[in-house]
C-alpha atoms as a PDB file:
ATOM      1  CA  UNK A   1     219.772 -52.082  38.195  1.00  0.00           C
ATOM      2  CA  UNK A   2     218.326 -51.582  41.966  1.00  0.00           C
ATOM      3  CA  UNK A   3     220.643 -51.987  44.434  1.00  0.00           C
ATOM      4  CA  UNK A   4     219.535 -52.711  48.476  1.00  0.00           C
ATOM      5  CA  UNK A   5     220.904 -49.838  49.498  1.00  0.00           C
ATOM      6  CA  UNK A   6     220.670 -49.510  53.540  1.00  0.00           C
ATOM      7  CA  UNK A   7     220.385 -45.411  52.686  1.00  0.00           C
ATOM      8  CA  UNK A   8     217.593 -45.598  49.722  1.00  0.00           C
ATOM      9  CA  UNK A   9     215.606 -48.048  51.923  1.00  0.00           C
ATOM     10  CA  UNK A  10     215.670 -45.978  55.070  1.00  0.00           C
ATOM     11  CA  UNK A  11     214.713 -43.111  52.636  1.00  0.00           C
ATOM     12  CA  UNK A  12     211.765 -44.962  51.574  1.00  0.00           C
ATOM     13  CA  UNK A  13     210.319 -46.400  54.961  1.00  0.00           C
ATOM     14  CA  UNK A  14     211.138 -42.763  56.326  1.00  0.00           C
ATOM     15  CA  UNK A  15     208.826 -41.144  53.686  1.00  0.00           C
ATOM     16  CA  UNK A  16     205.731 -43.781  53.849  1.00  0.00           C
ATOM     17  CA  UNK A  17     205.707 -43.394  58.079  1.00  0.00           C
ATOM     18  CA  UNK A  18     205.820 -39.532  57.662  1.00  0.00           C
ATOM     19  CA  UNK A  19     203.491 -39.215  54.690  1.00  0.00           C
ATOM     20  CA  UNK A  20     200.544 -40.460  53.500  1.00  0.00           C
ATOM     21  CA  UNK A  21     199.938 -42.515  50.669  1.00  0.00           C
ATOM     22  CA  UNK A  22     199.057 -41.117  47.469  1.00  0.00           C
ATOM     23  CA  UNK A  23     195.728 -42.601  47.084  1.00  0.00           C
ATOM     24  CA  UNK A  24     194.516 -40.986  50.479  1.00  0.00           C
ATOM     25  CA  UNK A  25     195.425 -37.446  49.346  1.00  0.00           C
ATOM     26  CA  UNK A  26     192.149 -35.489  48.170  1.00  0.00           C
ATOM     27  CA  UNK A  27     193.172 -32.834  45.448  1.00  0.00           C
ATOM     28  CA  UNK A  28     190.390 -31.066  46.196  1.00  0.00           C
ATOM     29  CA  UNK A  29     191.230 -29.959  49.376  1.00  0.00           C
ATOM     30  CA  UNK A  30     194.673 -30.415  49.085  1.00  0.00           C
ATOM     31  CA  UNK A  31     197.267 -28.296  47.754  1.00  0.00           C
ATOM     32  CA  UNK A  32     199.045 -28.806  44.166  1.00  0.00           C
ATOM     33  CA  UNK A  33     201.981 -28.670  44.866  1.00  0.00           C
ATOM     34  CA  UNK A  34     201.505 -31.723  47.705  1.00  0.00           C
ATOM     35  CA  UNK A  35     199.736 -33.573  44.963  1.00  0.00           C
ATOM     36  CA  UNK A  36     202.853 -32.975  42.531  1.00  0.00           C
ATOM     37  CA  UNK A  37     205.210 -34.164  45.020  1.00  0.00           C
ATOM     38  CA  UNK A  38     203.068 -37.363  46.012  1.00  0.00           C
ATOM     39  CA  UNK A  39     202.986 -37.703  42.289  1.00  0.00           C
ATOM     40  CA  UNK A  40     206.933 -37.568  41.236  1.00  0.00           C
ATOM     41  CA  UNK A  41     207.248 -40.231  44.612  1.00  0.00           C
ATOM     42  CA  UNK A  42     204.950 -42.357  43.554  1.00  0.00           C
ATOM     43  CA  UNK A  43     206.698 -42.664  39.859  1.00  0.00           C
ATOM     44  CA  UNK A  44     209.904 -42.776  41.640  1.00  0.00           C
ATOM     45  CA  UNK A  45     209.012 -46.155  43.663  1.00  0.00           C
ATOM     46  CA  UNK A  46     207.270 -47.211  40.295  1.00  0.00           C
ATOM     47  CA  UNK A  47     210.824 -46.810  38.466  1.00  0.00           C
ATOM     48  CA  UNK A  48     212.555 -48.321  41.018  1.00  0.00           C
ATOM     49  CA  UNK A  49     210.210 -51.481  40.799  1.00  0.00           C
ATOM     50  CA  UNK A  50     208.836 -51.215  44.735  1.00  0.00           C
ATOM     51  CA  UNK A  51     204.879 -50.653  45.184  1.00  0.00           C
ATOM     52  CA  UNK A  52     203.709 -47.553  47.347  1.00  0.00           C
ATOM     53  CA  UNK A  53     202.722 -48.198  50.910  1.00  0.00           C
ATOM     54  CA  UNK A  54     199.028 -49.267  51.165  1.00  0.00           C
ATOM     55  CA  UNK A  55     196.468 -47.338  53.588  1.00  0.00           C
ATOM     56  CA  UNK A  56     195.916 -49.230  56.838  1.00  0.00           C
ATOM     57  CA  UNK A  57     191.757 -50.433  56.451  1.00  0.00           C
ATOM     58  CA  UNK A  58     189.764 -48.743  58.271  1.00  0.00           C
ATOM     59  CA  UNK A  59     188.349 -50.252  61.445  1.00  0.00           C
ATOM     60  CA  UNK A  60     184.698 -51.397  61.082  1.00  0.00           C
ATOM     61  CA  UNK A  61     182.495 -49.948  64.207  1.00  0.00           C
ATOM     62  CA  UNK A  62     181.375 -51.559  66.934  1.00  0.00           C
ATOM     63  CA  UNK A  63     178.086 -53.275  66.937  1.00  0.00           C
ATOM     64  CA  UNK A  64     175.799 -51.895  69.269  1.00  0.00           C
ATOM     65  CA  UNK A  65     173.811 -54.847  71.180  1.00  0.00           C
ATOM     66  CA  UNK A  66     170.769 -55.972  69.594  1.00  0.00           C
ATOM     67  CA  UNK A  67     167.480 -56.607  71.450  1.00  0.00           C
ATOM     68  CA  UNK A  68     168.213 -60.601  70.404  1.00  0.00           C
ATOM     69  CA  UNK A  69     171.591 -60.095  72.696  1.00  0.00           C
ATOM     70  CA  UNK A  70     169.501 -58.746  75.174  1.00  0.00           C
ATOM     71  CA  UNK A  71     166.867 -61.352  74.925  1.00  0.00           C
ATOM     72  CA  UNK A  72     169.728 -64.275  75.129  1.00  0.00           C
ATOM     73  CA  UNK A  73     171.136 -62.308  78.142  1.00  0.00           C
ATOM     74  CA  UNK A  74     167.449 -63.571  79.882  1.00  0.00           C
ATOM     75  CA  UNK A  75     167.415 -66.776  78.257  1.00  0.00           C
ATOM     76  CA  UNK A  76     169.092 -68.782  81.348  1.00  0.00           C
ATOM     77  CA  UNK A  77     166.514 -70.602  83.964  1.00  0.00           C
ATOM     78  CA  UNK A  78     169.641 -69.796  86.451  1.00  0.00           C
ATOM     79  CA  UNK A  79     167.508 -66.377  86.852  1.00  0.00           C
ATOM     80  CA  UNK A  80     164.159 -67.270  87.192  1.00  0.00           C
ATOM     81  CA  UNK A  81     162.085 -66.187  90.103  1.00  0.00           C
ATOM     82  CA  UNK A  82     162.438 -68.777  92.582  1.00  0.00           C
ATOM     83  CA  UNK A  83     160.349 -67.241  95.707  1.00  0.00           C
ATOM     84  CA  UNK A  84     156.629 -66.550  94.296  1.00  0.00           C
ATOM     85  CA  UNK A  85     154.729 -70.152  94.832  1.00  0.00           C
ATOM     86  CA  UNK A  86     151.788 -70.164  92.274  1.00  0.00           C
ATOM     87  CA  UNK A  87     148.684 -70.395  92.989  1.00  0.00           C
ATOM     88  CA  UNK A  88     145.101 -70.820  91.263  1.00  0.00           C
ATOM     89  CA  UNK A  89     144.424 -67.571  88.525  1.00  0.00           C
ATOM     90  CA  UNK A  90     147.932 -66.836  88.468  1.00  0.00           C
ATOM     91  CA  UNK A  91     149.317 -66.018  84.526  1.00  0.00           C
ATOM     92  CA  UNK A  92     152.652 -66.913  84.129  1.00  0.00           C
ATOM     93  CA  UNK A  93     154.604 -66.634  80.516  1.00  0.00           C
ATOM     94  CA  UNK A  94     155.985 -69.465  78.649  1.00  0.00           C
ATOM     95  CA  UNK A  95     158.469 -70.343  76.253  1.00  0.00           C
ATOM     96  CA  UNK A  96     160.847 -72.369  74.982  1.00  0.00           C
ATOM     97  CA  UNK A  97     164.224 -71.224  73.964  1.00  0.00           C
ATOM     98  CA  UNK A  98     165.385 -73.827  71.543  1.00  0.00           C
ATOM     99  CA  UNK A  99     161.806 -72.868  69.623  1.00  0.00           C
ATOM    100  CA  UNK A 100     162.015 -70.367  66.975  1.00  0.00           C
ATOM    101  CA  UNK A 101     158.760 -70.041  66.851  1.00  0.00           C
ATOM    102  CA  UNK A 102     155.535 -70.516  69.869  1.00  0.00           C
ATOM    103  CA  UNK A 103     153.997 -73.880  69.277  1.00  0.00           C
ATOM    104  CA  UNK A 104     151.018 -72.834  70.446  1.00  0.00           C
ATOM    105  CA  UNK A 105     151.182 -70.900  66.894  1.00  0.00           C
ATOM    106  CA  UNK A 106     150.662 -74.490  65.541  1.00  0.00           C
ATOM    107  CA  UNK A 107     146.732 -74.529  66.854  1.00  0.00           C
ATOM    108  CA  UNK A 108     146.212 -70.887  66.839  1.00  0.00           C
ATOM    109  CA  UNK A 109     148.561 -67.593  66.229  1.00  0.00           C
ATOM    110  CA  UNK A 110     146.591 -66.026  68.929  1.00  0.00           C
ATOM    111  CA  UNK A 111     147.454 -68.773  71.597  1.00  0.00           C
ATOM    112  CA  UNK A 112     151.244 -66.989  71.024  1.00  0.00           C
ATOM    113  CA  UNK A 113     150.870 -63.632  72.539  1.00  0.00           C
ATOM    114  CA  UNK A 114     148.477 -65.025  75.643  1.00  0.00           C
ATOM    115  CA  UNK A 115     149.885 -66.073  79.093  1.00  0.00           C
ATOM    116  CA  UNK A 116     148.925 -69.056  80.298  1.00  0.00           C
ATOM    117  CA  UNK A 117     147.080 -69.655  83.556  1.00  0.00           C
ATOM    118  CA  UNK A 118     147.260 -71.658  86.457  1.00  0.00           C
ATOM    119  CA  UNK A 119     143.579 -73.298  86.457  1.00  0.00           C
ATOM    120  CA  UNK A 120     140.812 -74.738  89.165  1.00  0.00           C
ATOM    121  CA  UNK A 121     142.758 -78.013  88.929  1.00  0.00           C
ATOM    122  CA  UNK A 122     146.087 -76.733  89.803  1.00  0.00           C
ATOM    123  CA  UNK A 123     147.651 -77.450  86.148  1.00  0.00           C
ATOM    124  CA  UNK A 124     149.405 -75.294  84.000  1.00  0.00           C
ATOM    125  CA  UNK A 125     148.478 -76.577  80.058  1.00  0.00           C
ATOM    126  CA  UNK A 126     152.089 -76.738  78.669  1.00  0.00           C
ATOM    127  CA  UNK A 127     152.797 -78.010  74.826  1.00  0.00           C
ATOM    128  CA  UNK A 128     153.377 -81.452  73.960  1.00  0.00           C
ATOM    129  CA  UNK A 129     153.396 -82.404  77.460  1.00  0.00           C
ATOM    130  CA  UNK A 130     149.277 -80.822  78.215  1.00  0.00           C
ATOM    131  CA  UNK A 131     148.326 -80.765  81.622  1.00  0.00           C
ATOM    132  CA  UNK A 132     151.216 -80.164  84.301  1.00  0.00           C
ATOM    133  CA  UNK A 133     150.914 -80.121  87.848  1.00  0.00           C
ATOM    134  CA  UNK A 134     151.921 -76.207  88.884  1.00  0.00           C
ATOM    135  CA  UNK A 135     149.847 -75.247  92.031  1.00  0.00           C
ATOM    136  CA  UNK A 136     152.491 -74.380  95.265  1.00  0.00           C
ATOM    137  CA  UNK A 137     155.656 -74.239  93.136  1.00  0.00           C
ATOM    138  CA  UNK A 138     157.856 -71.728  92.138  1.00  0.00           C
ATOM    139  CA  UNK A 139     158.438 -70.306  88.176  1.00  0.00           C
ATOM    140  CA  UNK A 140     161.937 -71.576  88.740  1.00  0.00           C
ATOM    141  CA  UNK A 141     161.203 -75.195  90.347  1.00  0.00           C
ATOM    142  CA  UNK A 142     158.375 -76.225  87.709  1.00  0.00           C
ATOM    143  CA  UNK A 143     160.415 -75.074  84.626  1.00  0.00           C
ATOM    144  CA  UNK A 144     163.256 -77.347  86.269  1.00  0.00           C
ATOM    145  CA  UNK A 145     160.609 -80.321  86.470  1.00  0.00           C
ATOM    146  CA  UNK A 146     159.241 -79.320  82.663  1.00  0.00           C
ATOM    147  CA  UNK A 147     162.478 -79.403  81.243  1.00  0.00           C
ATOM    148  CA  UNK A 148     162.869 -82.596  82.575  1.00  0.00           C
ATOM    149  CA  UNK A 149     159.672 -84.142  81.439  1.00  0.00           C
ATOM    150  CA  UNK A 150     160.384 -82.154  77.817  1.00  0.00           C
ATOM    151  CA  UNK A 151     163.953 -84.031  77.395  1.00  0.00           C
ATOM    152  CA  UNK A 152     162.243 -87.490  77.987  1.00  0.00           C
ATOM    153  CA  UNK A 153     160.537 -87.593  74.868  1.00  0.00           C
ATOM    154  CA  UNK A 154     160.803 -84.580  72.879  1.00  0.00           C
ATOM    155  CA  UNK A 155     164.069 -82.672  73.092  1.00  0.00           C
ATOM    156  CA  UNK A 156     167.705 -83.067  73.081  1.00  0.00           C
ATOM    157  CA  UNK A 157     167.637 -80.220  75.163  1.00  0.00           C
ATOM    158  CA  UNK A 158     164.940 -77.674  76.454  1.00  0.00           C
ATOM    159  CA  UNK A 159     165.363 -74.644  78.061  1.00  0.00           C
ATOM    160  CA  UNK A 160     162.271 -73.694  79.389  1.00  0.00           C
ATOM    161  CA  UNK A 161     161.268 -69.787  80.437  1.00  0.00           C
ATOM    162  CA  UNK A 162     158.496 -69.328  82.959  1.00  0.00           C
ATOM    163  CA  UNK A 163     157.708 -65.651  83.928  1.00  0.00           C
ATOM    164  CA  UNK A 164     154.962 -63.854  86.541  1.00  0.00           C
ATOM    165  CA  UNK A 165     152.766 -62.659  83.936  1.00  0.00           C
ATOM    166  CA  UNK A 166     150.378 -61.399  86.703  1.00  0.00           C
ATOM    167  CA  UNK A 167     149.658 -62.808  90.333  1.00  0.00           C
ATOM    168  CA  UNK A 168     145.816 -63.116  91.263  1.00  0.00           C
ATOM    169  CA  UNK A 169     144.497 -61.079  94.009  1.00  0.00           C
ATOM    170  CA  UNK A 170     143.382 -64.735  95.240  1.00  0.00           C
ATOM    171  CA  UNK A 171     145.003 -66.958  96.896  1.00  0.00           C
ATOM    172  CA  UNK A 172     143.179 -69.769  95.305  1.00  0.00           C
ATOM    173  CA  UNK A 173     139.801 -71.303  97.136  1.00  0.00           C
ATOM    174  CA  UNK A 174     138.918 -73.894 100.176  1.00  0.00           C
ATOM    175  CA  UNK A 175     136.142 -75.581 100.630  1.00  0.00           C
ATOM    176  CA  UNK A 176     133.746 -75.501 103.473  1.00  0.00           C
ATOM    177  CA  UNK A 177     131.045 -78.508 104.139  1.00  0.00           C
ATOM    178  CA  UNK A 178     129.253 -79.763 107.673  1.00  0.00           C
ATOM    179  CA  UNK A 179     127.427 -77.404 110.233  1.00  0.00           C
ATOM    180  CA  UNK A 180     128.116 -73.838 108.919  1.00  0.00           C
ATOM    181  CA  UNK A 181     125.896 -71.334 108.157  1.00  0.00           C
ATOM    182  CA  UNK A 182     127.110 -71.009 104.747  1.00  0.00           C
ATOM    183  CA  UNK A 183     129.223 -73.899 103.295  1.00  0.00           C
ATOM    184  CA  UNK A 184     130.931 -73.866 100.075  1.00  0.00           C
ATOM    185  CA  UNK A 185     134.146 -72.194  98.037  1.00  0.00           C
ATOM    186  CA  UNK A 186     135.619 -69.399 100.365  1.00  0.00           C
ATOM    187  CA  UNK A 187     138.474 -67.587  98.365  1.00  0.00           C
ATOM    188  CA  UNK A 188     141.645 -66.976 100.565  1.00  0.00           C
ATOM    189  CA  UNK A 189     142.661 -63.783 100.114  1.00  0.00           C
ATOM    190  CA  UNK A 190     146.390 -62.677  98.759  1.00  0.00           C
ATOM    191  CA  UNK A 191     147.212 -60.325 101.222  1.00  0.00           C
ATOM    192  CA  UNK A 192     146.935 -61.986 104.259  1.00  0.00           C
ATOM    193  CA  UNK A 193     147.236 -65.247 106.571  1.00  0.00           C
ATOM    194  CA  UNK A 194     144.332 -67.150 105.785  1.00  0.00           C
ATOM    195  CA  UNK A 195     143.796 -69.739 108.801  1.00  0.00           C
ATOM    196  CA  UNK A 196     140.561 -72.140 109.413  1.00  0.00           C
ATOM    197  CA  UNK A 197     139.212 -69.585 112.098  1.00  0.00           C
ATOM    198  CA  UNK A 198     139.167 -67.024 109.415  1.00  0.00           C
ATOM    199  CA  UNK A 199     137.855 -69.131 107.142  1.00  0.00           C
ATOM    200  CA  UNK A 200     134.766 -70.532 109.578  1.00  0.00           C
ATOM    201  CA  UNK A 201     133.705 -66.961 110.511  1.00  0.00           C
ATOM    202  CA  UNK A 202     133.709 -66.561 106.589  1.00  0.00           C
ATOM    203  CA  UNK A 203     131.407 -69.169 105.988  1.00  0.00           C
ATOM    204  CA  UNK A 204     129.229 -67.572 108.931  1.00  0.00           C
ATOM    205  CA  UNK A 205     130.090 -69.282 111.636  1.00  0.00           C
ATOM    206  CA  UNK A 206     128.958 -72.669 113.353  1.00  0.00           C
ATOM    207  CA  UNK A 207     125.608 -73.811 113.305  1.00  0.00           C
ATOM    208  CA  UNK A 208     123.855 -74.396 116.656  1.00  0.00           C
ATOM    209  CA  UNK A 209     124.333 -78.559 115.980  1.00  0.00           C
ATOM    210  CA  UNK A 210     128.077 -78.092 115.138  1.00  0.00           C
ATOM    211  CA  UNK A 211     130.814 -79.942 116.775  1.00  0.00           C
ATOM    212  CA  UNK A 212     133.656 -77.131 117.293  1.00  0.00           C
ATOM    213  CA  UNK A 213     136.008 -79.545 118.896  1.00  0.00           C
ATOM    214  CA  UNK A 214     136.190 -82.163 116.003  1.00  0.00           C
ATOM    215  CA  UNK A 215     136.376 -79.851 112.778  1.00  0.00           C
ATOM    216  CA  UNK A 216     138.237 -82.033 110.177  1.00  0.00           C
ATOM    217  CA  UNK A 217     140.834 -80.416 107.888  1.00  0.00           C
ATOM    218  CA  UNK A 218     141.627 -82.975 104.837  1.00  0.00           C
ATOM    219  CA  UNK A 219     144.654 -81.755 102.303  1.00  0.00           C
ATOM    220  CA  UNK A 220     146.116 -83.317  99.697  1.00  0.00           C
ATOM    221  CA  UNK A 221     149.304 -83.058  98.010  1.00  0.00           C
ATOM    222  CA  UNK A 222     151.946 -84.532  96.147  1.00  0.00           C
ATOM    223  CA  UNK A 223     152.171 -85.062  92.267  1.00  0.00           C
ATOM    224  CA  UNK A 224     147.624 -84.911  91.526  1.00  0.00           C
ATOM    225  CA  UNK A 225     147.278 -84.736  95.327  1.00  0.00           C
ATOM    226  CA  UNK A 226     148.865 -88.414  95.945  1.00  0.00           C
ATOM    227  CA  UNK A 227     148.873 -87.782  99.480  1.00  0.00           C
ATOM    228  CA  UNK A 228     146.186 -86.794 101.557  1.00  0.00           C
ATOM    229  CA  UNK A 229     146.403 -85.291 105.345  1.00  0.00           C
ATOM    230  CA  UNK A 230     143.869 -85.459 107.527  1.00  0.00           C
ATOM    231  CA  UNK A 231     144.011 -82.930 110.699  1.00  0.00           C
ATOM    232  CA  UNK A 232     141.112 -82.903 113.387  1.00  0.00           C
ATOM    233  CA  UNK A 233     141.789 -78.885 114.969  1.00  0.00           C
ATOM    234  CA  UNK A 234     139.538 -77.884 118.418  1.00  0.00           C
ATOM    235  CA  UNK A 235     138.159 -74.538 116.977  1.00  0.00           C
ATOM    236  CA  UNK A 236     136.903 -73.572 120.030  1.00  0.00           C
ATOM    237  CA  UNK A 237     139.761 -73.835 121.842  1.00  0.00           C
ATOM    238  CA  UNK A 238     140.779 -70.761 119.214  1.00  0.00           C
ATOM    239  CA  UNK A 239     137.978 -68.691 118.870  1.00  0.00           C
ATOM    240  CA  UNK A 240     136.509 -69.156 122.806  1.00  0.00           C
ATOM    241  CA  UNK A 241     139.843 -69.234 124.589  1.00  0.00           C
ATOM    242  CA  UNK A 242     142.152 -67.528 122.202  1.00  0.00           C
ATOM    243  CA  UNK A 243     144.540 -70.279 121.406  1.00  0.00           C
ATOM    244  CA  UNK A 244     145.923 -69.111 118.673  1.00  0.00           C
ATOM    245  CA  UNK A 245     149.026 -71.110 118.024  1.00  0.00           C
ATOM    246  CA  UNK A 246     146.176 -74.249 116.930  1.00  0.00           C
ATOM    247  CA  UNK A 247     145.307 -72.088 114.276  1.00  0.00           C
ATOM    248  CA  UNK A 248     146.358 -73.652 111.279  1.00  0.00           C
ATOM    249  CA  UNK A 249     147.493 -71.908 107.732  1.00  0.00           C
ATOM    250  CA  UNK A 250     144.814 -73.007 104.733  1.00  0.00           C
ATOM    251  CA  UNK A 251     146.021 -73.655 101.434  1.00  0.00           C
ATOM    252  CA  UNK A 252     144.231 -73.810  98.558  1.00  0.00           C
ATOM    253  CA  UNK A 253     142.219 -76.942  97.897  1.00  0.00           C
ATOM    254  CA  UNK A 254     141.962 -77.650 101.726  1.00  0.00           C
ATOM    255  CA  UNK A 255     138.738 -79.116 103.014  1.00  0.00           C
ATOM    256  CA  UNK A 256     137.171 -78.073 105.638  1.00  0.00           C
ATOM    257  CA  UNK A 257     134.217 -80.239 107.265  1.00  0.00           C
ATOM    258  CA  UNK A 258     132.785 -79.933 110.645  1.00  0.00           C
ATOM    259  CA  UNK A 259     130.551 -82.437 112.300  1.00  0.00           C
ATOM    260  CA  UNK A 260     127.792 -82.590 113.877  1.00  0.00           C
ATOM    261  CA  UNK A 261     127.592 -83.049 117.855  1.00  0.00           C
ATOM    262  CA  UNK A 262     126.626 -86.020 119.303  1.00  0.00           C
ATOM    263  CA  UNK A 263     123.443 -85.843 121.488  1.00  0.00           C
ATOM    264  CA  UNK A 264     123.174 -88.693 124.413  1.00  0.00           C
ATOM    265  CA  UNK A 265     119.611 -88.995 125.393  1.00  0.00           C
END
């Protein structure tokens, strides 16, 4: 009969803290006489009806982060670049978080590994929705107003990714009609202030009919170019007298017509 005996269960939890349990010990490597004694204790806690201390499991390693952790460390719009307004040519990247898969894949696997540009219209072609209004904003402000338009009709939630894929080298185009030597598209460069003197002395420069006082500079904006401004600028005032601060900034899509003079006879 076993007795709890304070002595002969110290004697126990003294040996299992000290040693280590039987099934641990390797007699390969260790020696037989260890292997005898962890054999006559392990009958002896047999006899006496108690089971041998179990080994403590061993602690599974640490997962090293995996390149979807590091992809869901990017998947917030909180980080998105919020500075760079787009502009016409500009190839941005686009995706949809909730998506497993592209759904451009849906029309063509291709379509999935292409970025998509901002076109002559302004628009950036964005699934289910098509064409979306993208020209002056930033990645950050028109995956806001996607999102938005997404949720309406097709998601519970969207979280929508827009990336600089590559910025154009152009600023986008304006447009040049009336008494000037050459009319037409005029690309505004990317690496400068593109104003309507620059832009006239692109085009050539006045013809000798051309009213320099009354140039007309028409520019629309708003969602498809909803509102339209119309500024008359005295370009002679800046290019004859050096008035500057009349100079006004182009952006793309502005119109530039000048007149002709009127002749009294």
């Amino acid at each position: 009969m076993v007795t709890d005996s304070p002595g002969c269960a110290g004697g126990f939890a003294e040996a299992s803290a000290l040693r280590p349990p039987p099934s641990t010990l390797d007699p390969l490597r260790t020696p037989s006489s260890a292997v005898a004694s962890a054999k006559a204790e392990q009958s002896a806690l047999a006899s006496a009806g108690l089971q041998p201390p179990l080994a403590a499991p061993e602690a599974s390693p640490r997962r090293a982060p995996s390149a979807l952790d590091a992809s869901n460390a990017f998947s917030t719009m909180d980080t998105l670049d919020g500075k760079h307004k787009l502009v016409l040519g500009d190839l941005v990247s686009f995706r949809i978080v909730e998506d497993q898969e592209d759904p451009r894949e849906t029309i063509d696997p291709r379509l999935a590994l292409l970025p998509i540009p901002v076109t002559d219209s302004g628009d950036l072609e964005v699934p289910y929705i098509g064409r979306f209004p993208a020209l002056g904003k930033t990645c950050k402000q028109l995956a806001g107003e996607i999102k938005v338009a997404l949720e309406k009709k097709y998601y519970y939630q969207a979280t929508v990714i827009i990336g600089l894929f590559q910025v154009t080298k152009s600023g986008g185009r304006v447009y040049l009609v009336g008494q000037l030597r050459t009319g037409g598209a005029v690309e505004i460069p990317g690496d400068e202030v593109f104003t309507l003197s620059k832009a006239i002395l692109r085009a050539g420069g006045f013809t000798e009919f051309a009213d320099k006082r009354h140039v007309k500079l028409t520019r629309k904006s708003g969602d498809a170019g909803a509102q339209t401004t119309n500024v008359t600028v005295d370009v002679s005032d800046i290019l004859e007298r050096g008035k500057t601060e009349g100079d006004v900034k182009l952006e793309p899509g502005d119109l530039i017509f000048v007149p002709s003079r009127t002749f009294n006879f």
